[in-house]
PDB file of N, CA and C in Angstrom:
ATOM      1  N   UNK A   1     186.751-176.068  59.063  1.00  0.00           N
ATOM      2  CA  UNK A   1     186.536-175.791  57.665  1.00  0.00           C
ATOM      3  C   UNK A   1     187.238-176.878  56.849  1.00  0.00           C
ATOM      4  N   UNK A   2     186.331-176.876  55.607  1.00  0.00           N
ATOM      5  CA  UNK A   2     186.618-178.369  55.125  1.00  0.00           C
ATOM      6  C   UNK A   2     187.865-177.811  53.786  1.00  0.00           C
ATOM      7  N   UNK A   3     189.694-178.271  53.828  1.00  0.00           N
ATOM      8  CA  UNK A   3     190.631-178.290  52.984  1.00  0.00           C
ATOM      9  C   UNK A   3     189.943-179.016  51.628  1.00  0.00           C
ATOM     10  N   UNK A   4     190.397-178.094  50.826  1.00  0.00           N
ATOM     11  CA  UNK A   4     189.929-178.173  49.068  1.00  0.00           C
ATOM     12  C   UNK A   4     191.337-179.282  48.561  1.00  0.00           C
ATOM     13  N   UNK A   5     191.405-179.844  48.606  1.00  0.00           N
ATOM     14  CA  UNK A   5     192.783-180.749  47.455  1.00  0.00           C
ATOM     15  C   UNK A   5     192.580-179.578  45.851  1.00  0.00           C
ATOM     16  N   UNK A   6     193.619-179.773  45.797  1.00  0.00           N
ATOM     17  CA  UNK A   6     194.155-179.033  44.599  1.00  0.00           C
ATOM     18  C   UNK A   6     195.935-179.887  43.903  1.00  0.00           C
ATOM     19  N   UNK A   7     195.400-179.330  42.667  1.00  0.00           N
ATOM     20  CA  UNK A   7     196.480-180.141  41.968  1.00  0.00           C
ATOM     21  C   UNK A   7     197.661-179.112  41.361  1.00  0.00           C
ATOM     22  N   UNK A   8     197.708-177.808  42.052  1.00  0.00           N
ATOM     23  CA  UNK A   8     198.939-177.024  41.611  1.00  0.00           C
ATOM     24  C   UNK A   8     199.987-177.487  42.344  1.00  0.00           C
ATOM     25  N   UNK A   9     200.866-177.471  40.976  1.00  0.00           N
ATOM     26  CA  UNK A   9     202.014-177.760  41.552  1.00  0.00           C
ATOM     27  C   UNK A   9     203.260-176.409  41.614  1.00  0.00           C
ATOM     28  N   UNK A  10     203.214-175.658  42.763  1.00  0.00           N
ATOM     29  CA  UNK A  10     204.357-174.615  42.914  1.00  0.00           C
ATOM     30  C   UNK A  10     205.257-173.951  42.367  1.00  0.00           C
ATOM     31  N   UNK A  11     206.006-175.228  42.342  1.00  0.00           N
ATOM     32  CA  UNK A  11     207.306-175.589  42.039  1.00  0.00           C
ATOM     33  C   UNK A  11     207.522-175.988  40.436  1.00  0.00           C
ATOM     34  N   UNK A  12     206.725-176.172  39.661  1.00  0.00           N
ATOM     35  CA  UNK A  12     206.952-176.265  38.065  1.00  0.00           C
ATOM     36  C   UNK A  12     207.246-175.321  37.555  1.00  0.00           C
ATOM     37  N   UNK A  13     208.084-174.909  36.377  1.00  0.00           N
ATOM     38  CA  UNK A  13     208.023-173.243  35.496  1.00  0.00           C
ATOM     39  C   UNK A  13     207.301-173.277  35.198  1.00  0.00           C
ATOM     40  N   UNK A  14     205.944-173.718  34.746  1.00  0.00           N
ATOM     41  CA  UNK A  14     204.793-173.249  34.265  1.00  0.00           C
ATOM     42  C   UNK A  14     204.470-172.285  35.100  1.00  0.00           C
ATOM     43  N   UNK A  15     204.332-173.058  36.482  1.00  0.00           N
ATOM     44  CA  UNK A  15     203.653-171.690  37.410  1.00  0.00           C
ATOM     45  C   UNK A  15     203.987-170.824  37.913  1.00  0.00           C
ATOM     46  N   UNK A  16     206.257-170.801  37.788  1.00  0.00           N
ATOM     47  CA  UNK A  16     206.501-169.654  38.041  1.00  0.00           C
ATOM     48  C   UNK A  16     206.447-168.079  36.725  1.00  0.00           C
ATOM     49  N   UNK A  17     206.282-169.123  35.729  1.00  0.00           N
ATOM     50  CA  UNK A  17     205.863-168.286  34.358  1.00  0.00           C
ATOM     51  C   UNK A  17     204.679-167.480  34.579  1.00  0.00           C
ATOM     52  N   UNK A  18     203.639-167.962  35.116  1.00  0.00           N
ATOM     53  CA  UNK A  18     201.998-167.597  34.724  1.00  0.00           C
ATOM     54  C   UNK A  18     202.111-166.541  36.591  1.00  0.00           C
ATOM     55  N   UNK A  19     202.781-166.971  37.017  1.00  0.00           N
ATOM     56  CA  UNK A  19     203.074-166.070  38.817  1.00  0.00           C
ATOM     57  C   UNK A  19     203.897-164.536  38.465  1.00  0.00           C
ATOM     58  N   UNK A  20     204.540-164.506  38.067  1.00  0.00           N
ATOM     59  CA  UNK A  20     205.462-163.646  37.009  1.00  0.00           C
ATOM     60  C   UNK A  20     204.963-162.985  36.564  1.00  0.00           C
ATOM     61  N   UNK A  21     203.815-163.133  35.299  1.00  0.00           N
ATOM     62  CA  UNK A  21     203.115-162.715  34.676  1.00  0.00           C
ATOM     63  C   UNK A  21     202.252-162.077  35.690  1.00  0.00           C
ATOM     64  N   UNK A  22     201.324-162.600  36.296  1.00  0.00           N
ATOM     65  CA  UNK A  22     200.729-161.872  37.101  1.00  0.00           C
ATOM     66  C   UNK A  22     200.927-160.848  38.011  1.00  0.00           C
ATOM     67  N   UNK A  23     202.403-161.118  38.398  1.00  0.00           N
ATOM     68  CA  UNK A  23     203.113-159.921  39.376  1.00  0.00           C
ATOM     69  C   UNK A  23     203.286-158.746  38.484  1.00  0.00           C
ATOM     70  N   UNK A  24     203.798-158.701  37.190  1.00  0.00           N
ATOM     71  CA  UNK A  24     204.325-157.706  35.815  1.00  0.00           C
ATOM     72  C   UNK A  24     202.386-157.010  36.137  1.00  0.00           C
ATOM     73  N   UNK A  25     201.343-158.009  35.287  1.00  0.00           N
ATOM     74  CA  UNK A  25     200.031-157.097  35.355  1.00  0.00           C
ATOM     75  C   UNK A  25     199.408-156.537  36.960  1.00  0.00           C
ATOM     76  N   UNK A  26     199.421-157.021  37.930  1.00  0.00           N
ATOM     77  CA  UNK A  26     199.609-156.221  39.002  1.00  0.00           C
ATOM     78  C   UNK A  26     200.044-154.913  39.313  1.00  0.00           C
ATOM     79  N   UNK A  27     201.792-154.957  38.431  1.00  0.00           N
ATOM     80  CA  UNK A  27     202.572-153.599  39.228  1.00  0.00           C
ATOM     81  C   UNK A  27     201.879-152.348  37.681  1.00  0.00           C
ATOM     82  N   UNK A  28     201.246-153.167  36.810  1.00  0.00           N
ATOM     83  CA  UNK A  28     200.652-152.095  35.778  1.00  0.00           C
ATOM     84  C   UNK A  28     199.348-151.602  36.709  1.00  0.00           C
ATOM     85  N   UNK A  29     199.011-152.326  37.019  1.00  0.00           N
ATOM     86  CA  UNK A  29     197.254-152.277  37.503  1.00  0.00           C
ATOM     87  C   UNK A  29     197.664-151.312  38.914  1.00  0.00           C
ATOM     88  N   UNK A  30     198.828-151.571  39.332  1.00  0.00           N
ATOM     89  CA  UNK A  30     198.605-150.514  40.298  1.00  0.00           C
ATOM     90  C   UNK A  30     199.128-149.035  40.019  1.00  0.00           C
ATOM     91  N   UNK A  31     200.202-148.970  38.828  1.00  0.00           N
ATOM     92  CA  UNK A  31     200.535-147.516  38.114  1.00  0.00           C
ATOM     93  C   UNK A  31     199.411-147.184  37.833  1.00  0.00           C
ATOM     94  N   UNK A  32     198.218-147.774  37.305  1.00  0.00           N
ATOM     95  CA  UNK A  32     197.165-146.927  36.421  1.00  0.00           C
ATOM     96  C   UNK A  32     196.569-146.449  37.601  1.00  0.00           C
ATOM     97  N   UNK A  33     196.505-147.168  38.627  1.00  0.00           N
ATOM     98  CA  UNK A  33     195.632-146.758  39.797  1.00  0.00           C
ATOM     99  C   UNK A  33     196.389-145.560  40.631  1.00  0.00           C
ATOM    100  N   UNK A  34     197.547-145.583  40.884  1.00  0.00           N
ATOM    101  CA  UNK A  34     197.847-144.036  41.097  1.00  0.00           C
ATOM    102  C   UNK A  34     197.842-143.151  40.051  1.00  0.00           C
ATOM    103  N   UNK A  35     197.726-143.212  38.462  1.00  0.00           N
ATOM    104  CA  UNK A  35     197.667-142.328  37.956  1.00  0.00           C
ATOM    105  C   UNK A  35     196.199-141.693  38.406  1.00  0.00           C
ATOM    106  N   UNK A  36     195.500-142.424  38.267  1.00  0.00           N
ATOM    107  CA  UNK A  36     193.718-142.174  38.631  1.00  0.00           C
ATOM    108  C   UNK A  36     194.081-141.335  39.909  1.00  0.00           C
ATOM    109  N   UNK A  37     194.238-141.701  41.207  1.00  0.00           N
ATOM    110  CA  UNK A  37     194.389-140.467  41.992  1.00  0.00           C
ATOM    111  C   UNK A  37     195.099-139.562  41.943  1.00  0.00           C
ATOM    112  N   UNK A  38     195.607-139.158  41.287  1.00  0.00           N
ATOM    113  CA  UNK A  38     196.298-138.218  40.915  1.00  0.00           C
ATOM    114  C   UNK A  38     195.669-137.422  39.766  1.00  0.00           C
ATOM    115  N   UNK A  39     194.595-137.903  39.254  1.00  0.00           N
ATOM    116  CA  UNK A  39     193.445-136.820  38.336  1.00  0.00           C
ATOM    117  C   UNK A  39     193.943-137.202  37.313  1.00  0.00           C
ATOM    118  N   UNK A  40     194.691-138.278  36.853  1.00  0.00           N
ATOM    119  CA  UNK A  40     195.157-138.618  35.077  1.00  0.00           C
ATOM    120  C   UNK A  40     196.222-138.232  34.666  1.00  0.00           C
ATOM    121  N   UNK A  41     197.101-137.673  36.074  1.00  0.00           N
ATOM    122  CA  UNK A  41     198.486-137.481  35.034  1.00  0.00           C
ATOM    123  C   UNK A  41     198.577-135.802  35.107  1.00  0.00           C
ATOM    124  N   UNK A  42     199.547-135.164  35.222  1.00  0.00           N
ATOM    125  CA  UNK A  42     199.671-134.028  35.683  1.00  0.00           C
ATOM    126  C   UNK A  42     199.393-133.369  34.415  1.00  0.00           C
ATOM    127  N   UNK A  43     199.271-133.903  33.225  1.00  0.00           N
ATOM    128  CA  UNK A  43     198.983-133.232  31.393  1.00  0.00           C
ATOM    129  C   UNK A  43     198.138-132.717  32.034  1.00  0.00           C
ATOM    130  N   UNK A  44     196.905-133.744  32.095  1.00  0.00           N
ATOM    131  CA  UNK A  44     196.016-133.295  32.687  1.00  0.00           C
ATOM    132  C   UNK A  44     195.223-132.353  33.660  1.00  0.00           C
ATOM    133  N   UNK A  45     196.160-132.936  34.590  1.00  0.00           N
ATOM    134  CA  UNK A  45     195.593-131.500  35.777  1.00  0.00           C
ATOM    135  C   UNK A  45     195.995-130.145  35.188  1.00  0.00           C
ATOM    136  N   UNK A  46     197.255-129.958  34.313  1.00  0.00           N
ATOM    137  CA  UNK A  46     197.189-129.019  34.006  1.00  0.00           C
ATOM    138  C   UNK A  46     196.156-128.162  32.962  1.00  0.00           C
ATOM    139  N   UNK A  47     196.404-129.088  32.356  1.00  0.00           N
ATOM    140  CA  UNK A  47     195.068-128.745  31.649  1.00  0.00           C
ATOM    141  C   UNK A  47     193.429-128.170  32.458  1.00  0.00           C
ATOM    142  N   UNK A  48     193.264-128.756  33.137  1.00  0.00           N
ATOM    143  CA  UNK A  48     192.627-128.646  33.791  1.00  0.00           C
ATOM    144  C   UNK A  48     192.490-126.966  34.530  1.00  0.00           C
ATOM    145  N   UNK A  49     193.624-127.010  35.122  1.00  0.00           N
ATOM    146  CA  UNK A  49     193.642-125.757  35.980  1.00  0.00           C
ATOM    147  C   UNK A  49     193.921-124.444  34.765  1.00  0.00           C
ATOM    148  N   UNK A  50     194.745-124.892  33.697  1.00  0.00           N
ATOM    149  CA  UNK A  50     194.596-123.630  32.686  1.00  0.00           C
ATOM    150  C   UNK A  50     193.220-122.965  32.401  1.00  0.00           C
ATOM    151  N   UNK A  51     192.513-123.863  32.342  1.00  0.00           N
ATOM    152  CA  UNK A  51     190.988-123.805  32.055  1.00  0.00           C
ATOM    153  C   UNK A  51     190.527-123.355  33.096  1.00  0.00           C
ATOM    154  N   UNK A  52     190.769-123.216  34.090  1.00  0.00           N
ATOM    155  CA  UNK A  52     190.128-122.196  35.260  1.00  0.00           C
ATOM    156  C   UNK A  52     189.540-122.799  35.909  1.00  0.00           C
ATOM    157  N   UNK A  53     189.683-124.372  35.787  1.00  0.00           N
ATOM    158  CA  UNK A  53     188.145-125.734  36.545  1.00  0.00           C
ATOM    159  C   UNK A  53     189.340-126.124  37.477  1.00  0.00           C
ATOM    160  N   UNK A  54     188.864-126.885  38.520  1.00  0.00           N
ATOM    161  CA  UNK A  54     189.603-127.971  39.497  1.00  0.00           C
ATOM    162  C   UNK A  54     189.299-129.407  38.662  1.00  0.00           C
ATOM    163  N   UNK A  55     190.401-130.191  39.208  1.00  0.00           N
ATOM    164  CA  UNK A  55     189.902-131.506  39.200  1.00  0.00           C
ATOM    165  C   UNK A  55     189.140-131.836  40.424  1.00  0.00           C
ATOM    166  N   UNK A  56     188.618-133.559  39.190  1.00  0.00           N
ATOM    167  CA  UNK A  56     187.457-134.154  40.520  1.00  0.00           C
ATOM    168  C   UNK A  56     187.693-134.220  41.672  1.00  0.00           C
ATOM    169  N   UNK A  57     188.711-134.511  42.000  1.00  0.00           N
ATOM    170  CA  UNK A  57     189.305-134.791  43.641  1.00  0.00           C
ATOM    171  C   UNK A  57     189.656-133.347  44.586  1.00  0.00           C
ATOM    172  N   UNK A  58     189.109-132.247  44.080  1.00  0.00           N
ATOM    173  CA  UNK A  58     189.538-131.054  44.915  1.00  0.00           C
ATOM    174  C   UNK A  58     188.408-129.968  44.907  1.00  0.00           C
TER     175      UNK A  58
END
């Protein structure tokens, strides 16, 4: 397989700035994603079950 040349450079703060950044929206992107299995947050489920319904996942 044919190596791509690329011009990032690692080691600059630019890219540990914009790497950073991406790790911060990651660890959001993955809270929202356990909130989602978890039916939205227990407000919710409760809500839910007051109302006499299940959530989607049950």
């Amino acid at each position: 397989m044919t190596v791509l040349p690329t011009a990032l450079d690692t080691n600059s703060p630019e890219y540990a700035t914009h790497r950073a950044t991406m790790v911060a929206k990651l660890a959001e992107l993955e809270a929202e994603h356990g909130k989602a299995l978890a039916g939205g947050g227990e407000k919710y489920v409760a809500r839910h079950r007051k109302r006499g319904k299940l959530p989607a996942r049950e």
